[in-house]
Protein backbone atom coordinates (compact mmCIF):
# COMPACT_ATOMS: atom_id res chain seq x y z
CA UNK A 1 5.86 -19.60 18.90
CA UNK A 2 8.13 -18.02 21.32
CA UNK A 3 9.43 -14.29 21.86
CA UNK A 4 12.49 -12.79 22.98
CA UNK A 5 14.58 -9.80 23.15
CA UNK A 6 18.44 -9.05 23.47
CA UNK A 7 17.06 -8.18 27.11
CA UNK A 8 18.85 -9.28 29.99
CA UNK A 9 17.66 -12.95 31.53
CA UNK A 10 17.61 -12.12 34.97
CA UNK A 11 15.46 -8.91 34.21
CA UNK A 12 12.37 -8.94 36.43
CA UNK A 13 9.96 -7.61 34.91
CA UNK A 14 7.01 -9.63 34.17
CA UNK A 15 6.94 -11.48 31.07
CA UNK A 16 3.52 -9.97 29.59
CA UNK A 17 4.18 -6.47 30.42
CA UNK A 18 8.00 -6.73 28.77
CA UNK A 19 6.54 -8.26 25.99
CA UNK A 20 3.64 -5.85 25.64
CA UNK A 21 6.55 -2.87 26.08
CA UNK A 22 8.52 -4.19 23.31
CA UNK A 23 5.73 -4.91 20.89
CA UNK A 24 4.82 -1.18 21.04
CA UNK A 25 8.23 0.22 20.68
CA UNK A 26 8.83 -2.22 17.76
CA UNK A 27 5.20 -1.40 16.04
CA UNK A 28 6.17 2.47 16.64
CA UNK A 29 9.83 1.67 14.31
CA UNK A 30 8.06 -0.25 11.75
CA UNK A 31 5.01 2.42 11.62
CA UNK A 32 7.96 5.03 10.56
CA UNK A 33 9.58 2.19 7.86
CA UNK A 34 5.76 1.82 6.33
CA UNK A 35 5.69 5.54 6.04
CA UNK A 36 8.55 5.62 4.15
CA UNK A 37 7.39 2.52 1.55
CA UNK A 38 4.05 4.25 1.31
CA UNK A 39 6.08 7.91 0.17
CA UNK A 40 8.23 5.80 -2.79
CA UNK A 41 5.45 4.14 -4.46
CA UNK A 42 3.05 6.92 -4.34
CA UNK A 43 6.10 9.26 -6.03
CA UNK A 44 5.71 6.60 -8.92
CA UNK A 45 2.16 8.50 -9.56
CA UNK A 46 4.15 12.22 -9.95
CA UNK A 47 6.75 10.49 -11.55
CA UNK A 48 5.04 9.51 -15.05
CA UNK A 49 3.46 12.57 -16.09
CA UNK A 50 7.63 13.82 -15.75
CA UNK A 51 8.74 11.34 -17.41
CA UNK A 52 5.68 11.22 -20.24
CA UNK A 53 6.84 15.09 -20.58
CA UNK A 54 10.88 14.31 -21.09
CA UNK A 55 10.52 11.59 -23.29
CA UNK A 56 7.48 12.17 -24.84
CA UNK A 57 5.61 8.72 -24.14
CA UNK A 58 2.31 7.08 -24.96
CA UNK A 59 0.14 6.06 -21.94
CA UNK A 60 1.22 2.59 -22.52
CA UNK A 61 4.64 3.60 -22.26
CA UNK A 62 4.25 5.48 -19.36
CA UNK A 63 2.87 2.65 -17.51
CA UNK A 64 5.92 1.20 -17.97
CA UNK A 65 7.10 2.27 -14.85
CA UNK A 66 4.71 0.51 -12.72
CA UNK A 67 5.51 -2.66 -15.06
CA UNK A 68 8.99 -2.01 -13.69
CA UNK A 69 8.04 -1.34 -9.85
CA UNK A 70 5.89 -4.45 -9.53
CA UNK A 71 7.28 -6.35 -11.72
CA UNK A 72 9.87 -6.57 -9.28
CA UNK A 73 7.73 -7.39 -6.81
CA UNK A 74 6.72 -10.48 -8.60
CA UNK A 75 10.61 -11.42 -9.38
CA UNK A 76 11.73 -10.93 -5.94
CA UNK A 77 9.24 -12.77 -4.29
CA UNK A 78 9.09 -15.32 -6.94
CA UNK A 79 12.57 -15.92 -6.24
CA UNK A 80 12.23 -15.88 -2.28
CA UNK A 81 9.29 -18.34 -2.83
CA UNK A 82 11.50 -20.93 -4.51
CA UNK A 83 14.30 -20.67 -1.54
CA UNK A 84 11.87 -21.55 0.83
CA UNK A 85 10.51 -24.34 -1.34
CA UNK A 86 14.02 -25.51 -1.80
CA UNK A 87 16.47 -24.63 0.79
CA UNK A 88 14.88 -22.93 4.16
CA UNK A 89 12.95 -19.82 4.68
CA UNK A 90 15.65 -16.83 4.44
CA UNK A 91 13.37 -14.75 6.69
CA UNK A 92 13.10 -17.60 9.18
CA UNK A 93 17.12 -18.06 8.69
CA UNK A 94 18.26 -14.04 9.15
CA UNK A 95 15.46 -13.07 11.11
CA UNK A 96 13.01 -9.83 10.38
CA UNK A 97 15.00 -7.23 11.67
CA UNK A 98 17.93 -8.35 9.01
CA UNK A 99 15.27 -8.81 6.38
CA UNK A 100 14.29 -5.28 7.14
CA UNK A 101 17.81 -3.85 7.04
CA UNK A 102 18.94 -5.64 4.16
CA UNK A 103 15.46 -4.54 1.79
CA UNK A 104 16.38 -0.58 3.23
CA UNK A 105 19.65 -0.99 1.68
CA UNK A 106 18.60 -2.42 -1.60
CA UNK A 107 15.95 1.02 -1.97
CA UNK A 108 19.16 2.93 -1.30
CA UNK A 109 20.80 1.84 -4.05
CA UNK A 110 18.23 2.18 -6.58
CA UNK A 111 17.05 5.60 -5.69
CA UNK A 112 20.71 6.75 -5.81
CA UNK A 113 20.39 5.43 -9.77
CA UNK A 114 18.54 7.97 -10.49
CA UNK A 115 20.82 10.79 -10.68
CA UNK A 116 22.84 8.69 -13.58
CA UNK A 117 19.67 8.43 -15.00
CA UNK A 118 19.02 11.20 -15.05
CA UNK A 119 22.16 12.43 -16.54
CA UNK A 120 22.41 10.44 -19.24
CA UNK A 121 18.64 11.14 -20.25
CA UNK A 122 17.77 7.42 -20.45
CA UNK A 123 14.35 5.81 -19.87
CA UNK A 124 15.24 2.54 -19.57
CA UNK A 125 18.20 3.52 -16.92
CA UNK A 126 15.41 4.87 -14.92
CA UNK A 127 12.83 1.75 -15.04
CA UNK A 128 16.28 -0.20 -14.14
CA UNK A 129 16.55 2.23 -10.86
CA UNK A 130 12.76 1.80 -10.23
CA UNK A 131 13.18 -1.99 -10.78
CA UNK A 132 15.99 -2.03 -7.86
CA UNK A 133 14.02 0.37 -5.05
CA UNK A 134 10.84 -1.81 -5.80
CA UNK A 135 12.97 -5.17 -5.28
CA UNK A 136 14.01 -3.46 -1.67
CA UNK A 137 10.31 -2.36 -1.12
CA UNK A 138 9.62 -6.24 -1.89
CA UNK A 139 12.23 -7.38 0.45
CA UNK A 140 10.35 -5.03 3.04
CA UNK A 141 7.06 -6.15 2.12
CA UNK A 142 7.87 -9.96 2.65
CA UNK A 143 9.48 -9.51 5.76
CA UNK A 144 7.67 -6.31 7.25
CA UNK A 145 3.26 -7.25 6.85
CA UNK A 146 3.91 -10.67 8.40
CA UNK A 147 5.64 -9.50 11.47
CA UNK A 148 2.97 -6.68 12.30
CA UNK A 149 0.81 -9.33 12.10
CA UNK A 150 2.37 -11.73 14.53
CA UNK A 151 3.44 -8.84 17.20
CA UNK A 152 0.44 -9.48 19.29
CA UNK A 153 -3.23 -11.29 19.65
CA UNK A 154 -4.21 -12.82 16.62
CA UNK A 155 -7.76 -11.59 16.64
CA UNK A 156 -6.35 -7.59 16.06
CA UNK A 157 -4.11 -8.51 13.47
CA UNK A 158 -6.55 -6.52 11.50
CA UNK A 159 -6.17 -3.57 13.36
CA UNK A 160 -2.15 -3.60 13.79
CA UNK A 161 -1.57 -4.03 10.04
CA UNK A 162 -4.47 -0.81 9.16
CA UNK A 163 -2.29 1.32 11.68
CA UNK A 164 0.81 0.82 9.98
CA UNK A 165 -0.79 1.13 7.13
CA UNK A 166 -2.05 4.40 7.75
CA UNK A 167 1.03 5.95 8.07
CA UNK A 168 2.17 4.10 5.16
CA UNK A 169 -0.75 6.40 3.55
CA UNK A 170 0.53 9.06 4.99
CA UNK A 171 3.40 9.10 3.40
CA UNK A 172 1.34 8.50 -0.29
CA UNK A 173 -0.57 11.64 1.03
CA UNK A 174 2.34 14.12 1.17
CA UNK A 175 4.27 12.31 -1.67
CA UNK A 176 1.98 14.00 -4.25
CA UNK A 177 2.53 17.06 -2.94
CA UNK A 178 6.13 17.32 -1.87
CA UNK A 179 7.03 15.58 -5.02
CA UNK A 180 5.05 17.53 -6.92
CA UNK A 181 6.61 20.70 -5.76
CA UNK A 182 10.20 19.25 -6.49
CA UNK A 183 9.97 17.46 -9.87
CA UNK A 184 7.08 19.55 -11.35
CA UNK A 185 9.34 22.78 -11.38
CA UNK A 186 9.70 21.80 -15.11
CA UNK A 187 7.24 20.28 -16.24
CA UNK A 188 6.40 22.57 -19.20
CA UNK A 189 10.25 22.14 -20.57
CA UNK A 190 10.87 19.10 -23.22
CA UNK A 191 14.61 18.25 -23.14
CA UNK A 192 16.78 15.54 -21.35
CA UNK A 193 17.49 18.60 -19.02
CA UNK A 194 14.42 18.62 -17.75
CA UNK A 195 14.90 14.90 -16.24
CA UNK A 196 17.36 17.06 -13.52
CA UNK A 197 14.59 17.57 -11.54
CA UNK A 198 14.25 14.62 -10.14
CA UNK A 199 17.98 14.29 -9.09
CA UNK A 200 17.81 15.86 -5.80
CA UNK A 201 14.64 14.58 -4.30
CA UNK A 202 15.82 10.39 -4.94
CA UNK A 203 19.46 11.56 -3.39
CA UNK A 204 17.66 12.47 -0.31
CA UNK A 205 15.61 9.55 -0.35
CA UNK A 206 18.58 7.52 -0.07
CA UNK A 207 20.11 9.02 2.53
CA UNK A 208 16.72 8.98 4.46
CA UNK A 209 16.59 4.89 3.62
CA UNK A 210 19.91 4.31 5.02
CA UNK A 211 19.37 6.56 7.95
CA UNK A 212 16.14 4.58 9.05
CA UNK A 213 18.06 1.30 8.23
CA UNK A 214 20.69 2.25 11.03
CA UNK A 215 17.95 3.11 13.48
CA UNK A 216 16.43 -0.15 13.41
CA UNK A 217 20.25 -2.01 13.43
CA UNK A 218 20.26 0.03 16.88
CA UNK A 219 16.70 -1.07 17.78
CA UNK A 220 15.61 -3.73 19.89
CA UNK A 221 13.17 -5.64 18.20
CA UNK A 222 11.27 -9.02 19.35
CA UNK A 223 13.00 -11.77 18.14
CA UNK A 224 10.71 -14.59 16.82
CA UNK A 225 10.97 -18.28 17.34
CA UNK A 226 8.93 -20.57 14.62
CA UNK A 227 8.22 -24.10 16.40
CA UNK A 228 9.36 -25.29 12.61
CA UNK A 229 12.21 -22.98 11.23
CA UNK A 230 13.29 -24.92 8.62
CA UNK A 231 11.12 -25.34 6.28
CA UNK A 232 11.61 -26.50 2.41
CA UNK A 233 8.68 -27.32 1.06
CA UNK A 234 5.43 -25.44 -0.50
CA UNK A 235 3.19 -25.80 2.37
CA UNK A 236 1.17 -22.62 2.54
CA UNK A 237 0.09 -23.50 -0.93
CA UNK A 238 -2.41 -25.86 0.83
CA UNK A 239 -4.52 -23.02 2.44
CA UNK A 240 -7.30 -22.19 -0.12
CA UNK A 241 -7.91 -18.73 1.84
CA UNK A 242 -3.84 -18.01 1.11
CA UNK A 243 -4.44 -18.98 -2.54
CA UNK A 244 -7.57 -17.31 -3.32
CA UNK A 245 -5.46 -14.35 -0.90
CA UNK A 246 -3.00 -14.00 -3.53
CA UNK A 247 -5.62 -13.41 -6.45
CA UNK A 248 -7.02 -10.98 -4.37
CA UNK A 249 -4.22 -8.53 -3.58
CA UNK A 250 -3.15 -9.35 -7.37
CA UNK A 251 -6.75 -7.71 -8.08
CA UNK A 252 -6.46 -5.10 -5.86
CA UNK A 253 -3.59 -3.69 -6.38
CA UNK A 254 -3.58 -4.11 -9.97
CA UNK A 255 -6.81 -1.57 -9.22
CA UNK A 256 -5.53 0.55 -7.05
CA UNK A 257 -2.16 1.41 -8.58
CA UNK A 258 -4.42 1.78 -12.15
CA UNK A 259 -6.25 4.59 -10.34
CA UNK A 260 -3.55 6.22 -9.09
CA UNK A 261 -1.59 6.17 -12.09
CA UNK A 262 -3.85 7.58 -13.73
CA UNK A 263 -5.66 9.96 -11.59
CA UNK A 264 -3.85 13.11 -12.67
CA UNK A 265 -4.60 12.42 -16.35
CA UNK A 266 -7.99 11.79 -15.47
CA UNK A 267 -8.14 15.16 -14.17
CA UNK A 268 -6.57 16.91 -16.65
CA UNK A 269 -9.46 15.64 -19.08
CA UNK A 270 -11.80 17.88 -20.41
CA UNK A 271 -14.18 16.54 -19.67
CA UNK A 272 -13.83 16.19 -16.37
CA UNK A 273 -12.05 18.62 -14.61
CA UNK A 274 -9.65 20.28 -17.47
CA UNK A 275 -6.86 21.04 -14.20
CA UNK A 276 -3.12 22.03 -14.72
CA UNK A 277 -0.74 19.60 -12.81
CA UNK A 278 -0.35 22.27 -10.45
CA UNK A 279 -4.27 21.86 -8.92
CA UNK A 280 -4.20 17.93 -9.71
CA UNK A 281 -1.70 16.97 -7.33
CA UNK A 282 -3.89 18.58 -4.81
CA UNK A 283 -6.86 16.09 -5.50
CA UNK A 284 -4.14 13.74 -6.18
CA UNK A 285 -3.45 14.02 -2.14
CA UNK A 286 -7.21 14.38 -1.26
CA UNK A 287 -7.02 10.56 -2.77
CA UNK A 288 -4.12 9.24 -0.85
CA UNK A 289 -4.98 11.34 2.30
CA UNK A 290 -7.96 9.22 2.25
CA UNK A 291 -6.72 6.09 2.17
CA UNK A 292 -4.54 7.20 4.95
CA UNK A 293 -7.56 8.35 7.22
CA UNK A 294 -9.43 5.85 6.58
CA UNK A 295 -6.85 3.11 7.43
CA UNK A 296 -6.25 5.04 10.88
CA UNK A 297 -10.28 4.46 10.92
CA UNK A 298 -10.11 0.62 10.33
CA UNK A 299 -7.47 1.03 12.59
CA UNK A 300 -9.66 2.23 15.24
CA UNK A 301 -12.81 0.37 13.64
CA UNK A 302 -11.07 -3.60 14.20
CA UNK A 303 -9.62 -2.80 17.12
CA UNK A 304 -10.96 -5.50 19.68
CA UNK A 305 -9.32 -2.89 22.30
CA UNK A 306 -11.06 -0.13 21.67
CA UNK A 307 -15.09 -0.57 22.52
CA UNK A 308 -18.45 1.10 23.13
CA UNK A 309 -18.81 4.69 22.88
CA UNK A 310 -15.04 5.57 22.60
CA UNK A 311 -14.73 4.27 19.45
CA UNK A 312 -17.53 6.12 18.15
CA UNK A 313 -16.10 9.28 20.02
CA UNK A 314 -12.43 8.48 18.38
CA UNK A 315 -14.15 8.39 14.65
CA UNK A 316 -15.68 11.20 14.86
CA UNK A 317 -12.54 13.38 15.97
CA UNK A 318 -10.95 11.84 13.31
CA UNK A 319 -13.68 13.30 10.87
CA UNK A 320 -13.37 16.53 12.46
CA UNK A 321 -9.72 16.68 11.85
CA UNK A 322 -9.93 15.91 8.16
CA UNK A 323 -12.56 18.57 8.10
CA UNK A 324 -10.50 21.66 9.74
CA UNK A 325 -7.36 20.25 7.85
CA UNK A 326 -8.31 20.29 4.54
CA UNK A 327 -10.34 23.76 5.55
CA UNK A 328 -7.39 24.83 6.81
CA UNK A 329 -5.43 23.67 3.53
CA UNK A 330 -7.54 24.07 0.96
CA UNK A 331 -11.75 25.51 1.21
CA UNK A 332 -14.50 25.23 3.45
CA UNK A 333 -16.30 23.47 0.45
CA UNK A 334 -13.39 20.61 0.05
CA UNK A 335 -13.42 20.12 3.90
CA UNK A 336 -16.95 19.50 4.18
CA UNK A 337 -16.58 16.88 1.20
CA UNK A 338 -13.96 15.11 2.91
CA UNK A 339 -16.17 14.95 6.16
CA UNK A 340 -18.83 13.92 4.64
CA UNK A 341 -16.74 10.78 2.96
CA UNK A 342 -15.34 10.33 6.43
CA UNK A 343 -18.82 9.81 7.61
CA UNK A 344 -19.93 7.56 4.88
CA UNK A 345 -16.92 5.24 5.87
CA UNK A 346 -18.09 5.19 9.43
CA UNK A 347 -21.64 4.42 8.12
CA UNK A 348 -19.89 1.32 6.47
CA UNK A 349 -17.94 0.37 9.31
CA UNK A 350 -21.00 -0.43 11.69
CA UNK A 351 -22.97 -1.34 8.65
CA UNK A 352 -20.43 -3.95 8.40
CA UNK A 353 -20.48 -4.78 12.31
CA UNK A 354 -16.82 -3.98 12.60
CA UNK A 355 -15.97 -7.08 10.74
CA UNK A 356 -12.62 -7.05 8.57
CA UNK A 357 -14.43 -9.29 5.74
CA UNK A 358 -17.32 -8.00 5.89
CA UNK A 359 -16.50 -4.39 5.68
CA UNK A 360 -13.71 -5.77 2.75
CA UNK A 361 -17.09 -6.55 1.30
CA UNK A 362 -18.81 -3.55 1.30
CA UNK A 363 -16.47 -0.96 0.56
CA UNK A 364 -14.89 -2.95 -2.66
CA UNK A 365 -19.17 -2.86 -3.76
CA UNK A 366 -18.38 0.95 -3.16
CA UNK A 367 -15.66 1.12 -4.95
CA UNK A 368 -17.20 -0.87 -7.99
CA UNK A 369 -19.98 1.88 -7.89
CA UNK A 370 -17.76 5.26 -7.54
CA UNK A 371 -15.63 3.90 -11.11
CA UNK A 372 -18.57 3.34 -12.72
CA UNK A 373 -20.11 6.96 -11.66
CA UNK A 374 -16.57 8.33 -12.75
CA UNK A 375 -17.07 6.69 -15.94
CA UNK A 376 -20.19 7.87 -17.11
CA UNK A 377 -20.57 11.24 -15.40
CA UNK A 378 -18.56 14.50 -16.15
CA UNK A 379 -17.38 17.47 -14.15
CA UNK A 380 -17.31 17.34 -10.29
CA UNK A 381 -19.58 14.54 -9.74
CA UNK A 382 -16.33 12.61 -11.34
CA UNK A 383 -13.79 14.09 -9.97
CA UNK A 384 -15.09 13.66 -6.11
CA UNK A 385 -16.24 9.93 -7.33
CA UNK A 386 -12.39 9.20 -8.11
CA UNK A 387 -11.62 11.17 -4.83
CA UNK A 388 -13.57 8.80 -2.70
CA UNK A 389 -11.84 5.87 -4.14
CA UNK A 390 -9.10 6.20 -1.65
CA UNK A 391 -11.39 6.31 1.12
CA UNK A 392 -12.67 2.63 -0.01
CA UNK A 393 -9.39 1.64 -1.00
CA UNK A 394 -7.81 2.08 2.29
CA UNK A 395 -8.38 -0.87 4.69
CA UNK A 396 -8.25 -3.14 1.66
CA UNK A 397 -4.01 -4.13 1.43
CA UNK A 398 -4.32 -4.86 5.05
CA UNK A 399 -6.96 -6.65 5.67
CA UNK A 400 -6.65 -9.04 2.66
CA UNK A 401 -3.53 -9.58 3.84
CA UNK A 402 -3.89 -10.36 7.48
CA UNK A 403 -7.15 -12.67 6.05
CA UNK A 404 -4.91 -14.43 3.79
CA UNK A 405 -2.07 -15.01 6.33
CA UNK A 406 -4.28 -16.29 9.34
CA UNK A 407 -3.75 -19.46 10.82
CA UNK A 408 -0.30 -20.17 8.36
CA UNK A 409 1.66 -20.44 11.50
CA UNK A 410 5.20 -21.33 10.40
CA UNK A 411 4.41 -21.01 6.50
CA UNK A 412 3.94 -17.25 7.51
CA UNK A 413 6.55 -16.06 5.67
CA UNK A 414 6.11 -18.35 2.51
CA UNK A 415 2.88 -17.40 2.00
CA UNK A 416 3.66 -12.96 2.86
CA UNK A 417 5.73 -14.00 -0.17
CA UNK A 418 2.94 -15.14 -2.23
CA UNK A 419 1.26 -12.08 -1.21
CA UNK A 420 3.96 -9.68 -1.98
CA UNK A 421 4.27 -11.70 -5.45
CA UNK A 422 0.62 -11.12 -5.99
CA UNK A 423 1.77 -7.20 -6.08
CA UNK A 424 2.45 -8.09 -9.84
CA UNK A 425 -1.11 -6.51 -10.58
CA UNK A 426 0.65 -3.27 -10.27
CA UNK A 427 2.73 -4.34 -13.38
CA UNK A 428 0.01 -5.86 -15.62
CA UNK A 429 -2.96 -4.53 -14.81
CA UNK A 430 -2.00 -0.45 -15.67
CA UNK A 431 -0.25 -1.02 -19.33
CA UNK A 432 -4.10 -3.01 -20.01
CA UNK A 433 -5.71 0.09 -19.30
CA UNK A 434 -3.34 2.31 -20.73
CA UNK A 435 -3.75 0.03 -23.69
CA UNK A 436 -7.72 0.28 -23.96
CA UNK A 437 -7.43 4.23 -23.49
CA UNK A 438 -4.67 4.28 -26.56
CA UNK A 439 -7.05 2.26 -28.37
CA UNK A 440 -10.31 3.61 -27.79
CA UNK A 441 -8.75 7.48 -27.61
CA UNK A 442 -11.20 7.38 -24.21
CA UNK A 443 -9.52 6.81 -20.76
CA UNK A 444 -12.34 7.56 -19.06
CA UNK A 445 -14.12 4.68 -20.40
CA UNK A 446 -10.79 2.36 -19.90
CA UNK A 447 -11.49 2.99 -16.37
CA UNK A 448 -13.66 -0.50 -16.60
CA UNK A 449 -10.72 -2.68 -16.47
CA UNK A 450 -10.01 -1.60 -12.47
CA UNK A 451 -13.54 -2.49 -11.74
CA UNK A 452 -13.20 -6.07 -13.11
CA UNK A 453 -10.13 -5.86 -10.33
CA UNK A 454 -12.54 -5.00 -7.51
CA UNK A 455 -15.17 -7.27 -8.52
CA UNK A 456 -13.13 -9.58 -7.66
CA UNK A 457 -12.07 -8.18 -4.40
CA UNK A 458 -15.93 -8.27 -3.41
CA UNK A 459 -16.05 -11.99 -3.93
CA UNK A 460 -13.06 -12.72 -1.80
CA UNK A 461 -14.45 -10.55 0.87
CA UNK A 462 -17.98 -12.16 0.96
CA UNK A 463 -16.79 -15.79 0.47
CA UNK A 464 -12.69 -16.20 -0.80
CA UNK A 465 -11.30 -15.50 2.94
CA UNK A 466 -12.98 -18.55 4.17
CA UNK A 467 -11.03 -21.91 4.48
CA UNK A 468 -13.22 -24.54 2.47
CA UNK A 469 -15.15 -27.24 4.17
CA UNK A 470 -16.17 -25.31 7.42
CA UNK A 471 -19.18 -22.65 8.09
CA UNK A 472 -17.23 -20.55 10.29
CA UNK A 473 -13.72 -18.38 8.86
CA UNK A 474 -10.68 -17.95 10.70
CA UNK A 475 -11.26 -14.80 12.15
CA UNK A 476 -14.51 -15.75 14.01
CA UNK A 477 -17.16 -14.20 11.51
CA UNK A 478 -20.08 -16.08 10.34
């Protein structure tokens, strides 16, 4: 594999350091495009309880919309899948940047749907929108996870994708709120008009998409050479780690978007918390703010650059600034929660010897245990229980996926689209539970399908990752 850049030939600097240059610059333009992924599909999670209000939908129905998102992802990549089985690669053939560019401009265009959508009242015009951002997000997916993971040493792969991933959780984090502010404002008022809300907010999304889609057109970013660009045939289906991969990140996010989906009705339950939408949101972006500091932990926790005592030092800061944030934000009670489940994840970091697949390991066991305690307890032992999901949640997307994709080499691509197609969970898996909580009349009960999903997770991180036949995985861990 071979980089280069629109550079000059005769420059003079040396080939590492110019290589090391642009693989920072280009990770600090893709951090800012994960952001903005991470902010679209976390709206999805504000946008139900809207759109359950307007049109005045069962929980089945509502879950429609995440049918819509990821089902995309499964068509798109389904699709990209069979080009590279049958004709050539089309990420290999355009390159990542134009992969990039061309997925921006296909969000764009859905989230501009919306305001039609919106005007003519219509449900079904607005899973069509959601259907058309999530087959750009898709596009983005595909081409985006795979190059983060090839910008630089194999062995921190890891580390590179949590990063990006952070800020991808960062935008999740302030999605809740932000969109909560804007399409809440009418919440309590049934009527098409009430779908106007939402008008605004998905304009300015598209103009933000396009924006960011000219910055990177401007951008000089590595351009990677495969020893084997053309390739037309099903290769990376021959790595067991890639196929058991795929089941995995169907799993998990099958889990994770169930949770999230359903997190504000959760709190709204009796039961549980009995909260308005106004105060669920809030815990709403305790749960993504989590993920998002605890990916810029794994970030800092499988970094092979960062050793000794400074990592230590660098978790802990980042505990102390969750604390005085959410102090700052919310109550000296909250902050000291969300230390405290900082902590805990630093606990299972060195528990886990800094190991992606181990730690994958023990914080989908976590995971398994918090749904089960939000389950079968009431009041604020649930409530911080479905809080601390996010924490567990976080370094799991990335590190599956830099597991999965180790060692594919030129089927790299083929098999990110596998991955992305895998995404599909996020379609199925939410109508089953929304299903089982129609059925029963108990959602907090239904709450047992996600932990089949992270069972499942578990496995893959104690065993799935490795390549069969051999004692020792890709990734060096025993």
């Amino acid at each position: 594999m071979a980089f280069s850049t629109s550079s000059p030939s005769n420059q003079k600097a040396p080939a590492s350091t110019s290589a090391s240059v642009n693989h920072n610059i280009s990770l600090a333009i893709l951090t800012l495009l994960f952001f903005i992924w991470g902010f679209i599909v976390s709206m999805n999670d504000v946008l139900i309880p809207k759109l359950m209000s307007v049109f005045t939908l069962l929980h089945w129905q509502a879950m429609l919309v995440q049918t819509a998102f990821f089902g995309a992802y499964f068509i798109v990549s389904l699709v990209y899948f069979l080009l590279s089985v049958t004709r050539e690669d089309p990420i290999m053939r355009m390159g990542y940047k134009n992969g990039i560019i061309f997925g921006l401009c296909i969000c764009a265009l859905g989230a501009l749907l919306f305001y039609p959508a919106a005007v003519y009242a219509s449900y079904a015009f607005f899973l069509i929108a959601l259907f058309i951002i999530a087959s750009g997000t898709a596009i983005l997916q595909i081409a985006a996870n795979p190059y983060v993971t090839i910008l630089g040493p194999p062995e921190s792969a890891s580390a590179r994708l949590n990063l990006t991933q952070a800020f991808n959780s960062f935008g999740t984090t302030i999605a809740p709120v932000l969109g909560g502010y804007l399409i809440f404002s009418n919440i309590n008022i049934v009527g098409p008009a009430n779908a106007d809300s939402v008008k605004v907010p998905y304009i300015a999304l598209a103009g933000v998409l396009l924006l960011i889609a000219i910055v990177i057109k401007k951008a000089r970013l590595p351009h990677i050479i495969k020893d084997h660009v053309h390739i037309n045939n099903a290769g990376a289906l021959k790595y067991l780690h890639l196929v058991l991969g795929v089941i995995c990140i169907f799993a998990y996010v099958g889990g994770e978007v169930t949770v999230g989906s359903n997190f504000i009705s959760f709190m709204k339950l009796p039961a549980v918390g009995g909260m308005n939408l106004a105060v669920a949101k809030n815990f709403l972006a305790f749960f993504w703010g989590g993920a998002m500091f605890g990916r810029f932990l794994g970030a800092i926790a499988l970094s092979d650059s960062i050793k000794g005592v400074y990592k230590y030092v660098m978790m802990l800061s980042l505990g102390l600034l969750v604390f005085f944030t959410v102090y700052g934000l919310y109550s000296l009670r909250s902050g000291v929660i969300m230390f405290g489940l900082v902590m805990l994840n630093v606990l299972i970091f060195i528990l886990a010897r800094f190991k992606p697949a181990k730690t994958l390991s023990y914080f989908a066991l976590i995971v398994v245990l918090l749904l089960l305690t939000a389950i079968f307890t009431r009041g604020e032992t649930a409530i911080w229980a479905m809080v601390a999901i996010g924490f567990f949640n976080s370094i799991m997307f990335p590190t599956i996926f830099a597991l999965a994709v180790k060692g594919l080499g030129s089927y790299t691509s083929q098999g990110a689209s596998l991955l992305v197609m895998a995404c599909v969970g996020g379609a199925i898996i939410p109508p089953l539970q929304g299903y089982f909580a129609d059925v029963t009349h108990n959602l907090q009960l239904s709450f047992l399908i996600p932990v089949l999903c992270y069972i499942y997770v578990l496995f893959y991180g104690l065993k799935g990752f490795m390549p069969a036949g051999i004692t020792e995985d890709i990734t060096g861990e025993k």
